[in-house]
Protein backbone atom coordinates (compact mmCIF):
# COMPACT_ATOMS: atom_id res chain seq x y z
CA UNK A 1 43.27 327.98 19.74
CA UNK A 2 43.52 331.83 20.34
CA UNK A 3 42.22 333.83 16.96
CA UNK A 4 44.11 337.06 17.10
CA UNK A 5 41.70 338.78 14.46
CA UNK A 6 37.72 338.11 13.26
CA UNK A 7 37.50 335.69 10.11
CA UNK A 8 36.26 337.62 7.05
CA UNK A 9 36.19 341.19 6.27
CA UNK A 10 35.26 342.50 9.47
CA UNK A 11 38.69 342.52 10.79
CA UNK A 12 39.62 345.16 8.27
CA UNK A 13 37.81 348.04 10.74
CA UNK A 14 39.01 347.23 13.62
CA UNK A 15 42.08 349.64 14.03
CA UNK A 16 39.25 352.42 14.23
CA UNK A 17 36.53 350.59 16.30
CA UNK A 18 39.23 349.77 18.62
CA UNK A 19 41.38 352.64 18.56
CA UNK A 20 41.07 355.91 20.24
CA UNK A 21 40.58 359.40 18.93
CA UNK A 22 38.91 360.67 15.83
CA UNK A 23 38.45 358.01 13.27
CA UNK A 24 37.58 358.25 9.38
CA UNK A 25 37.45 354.99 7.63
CA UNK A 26 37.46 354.98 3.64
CA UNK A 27 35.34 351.89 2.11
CA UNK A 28 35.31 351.75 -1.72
CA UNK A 29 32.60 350.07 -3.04
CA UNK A 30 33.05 347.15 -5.47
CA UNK A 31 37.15 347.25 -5.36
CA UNK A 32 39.25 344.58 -5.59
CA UNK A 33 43.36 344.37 -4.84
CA UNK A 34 45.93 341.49 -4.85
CA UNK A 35 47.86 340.56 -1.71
CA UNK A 36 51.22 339.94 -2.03
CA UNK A 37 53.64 342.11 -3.85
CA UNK A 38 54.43 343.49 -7.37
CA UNK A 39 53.56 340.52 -10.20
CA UNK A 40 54.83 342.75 -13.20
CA UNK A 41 54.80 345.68 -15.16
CA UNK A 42 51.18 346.40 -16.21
CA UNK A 43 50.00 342.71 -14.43
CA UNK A 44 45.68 342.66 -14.94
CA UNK A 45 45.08 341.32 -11.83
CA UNK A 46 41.45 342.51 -11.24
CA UNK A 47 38.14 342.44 -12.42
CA UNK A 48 37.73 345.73 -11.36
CA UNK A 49 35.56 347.66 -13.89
CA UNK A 50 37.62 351.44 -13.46
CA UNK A 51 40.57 350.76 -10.82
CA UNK A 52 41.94 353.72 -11.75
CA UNK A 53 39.29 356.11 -10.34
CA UNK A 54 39.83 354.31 -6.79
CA UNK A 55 43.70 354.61 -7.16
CA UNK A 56 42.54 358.07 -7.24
CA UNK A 57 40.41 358.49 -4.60
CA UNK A 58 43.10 356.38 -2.41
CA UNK A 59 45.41 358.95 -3.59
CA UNK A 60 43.76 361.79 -2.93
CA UNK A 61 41.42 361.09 0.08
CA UNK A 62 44.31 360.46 2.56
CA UNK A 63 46.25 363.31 0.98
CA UNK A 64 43.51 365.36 2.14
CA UNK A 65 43.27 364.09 5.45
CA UNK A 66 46.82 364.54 6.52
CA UNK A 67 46.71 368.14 4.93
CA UNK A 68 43.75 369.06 7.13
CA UNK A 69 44.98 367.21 10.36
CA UNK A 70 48.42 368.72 9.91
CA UNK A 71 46.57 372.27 9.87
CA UNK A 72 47.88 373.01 6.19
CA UNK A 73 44.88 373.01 4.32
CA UNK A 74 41.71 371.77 4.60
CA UNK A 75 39.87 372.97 1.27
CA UNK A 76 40.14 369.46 -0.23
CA UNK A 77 39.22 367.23 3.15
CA UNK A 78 35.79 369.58 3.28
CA UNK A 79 35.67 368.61 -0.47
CA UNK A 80 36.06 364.76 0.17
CA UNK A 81 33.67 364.86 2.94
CA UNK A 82 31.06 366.27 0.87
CA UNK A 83 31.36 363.94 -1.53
CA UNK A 84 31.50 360.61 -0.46
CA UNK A 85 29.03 361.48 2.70
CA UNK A 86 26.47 358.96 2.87
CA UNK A 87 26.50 356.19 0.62
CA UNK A 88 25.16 357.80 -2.45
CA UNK A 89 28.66 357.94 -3.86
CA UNK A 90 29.53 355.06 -6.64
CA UNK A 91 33.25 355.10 -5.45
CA UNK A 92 33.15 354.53 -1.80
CA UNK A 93 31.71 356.33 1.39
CA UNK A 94 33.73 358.23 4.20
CA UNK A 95 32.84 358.20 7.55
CA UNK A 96 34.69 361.41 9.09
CA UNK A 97 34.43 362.41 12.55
């Protein structure tokens, strides 16, 4: 048997380990999602503690990212970058090239 991707979480990087260019993977520390769909209107499906500040920095980070590549602004992707440099950040860490 052929495995097409690595077991565990590891897989989840490898469209920028393996893929060419300039990469900036987003990790958010201690958040948690369902897989598969919508359950229902205002469904609790996580433990997480404050899912609504990562909604927002998943909201705003890639915002920012297509902004900047796109050449419209890049006030916000600096701003991103300087905060979650590093891994002193609660919310997540960015690696930008």
């Amino acid at each position: 048997m052929v495995l097409l991707y690595r077991p565990g979480a590891a897989w989840t990087v490898d469209p920028y380990v393996l893929s060419p260019g300039r990469r900036s993977p987003l990790t958010l520390f201690a958040a948690e999602h369902f897989l598969g769909g919508i359950s229902g209107y205002e469904a609790a499906e996580t433990t997480d503690e404050n899912p609504a500040s990562h909604v927002a920095v998943v909201r705003r980070v890639p915002l920012a990212h297509l902004r900047h590549t796109l050449g419209v602004d890049s006030t916000d992707w600096t701003a991103a970058r300087r905060t979650l440099a590093g891994t002193a950040h609660p919310l997540g860490r960015l690696e930008a090239e």
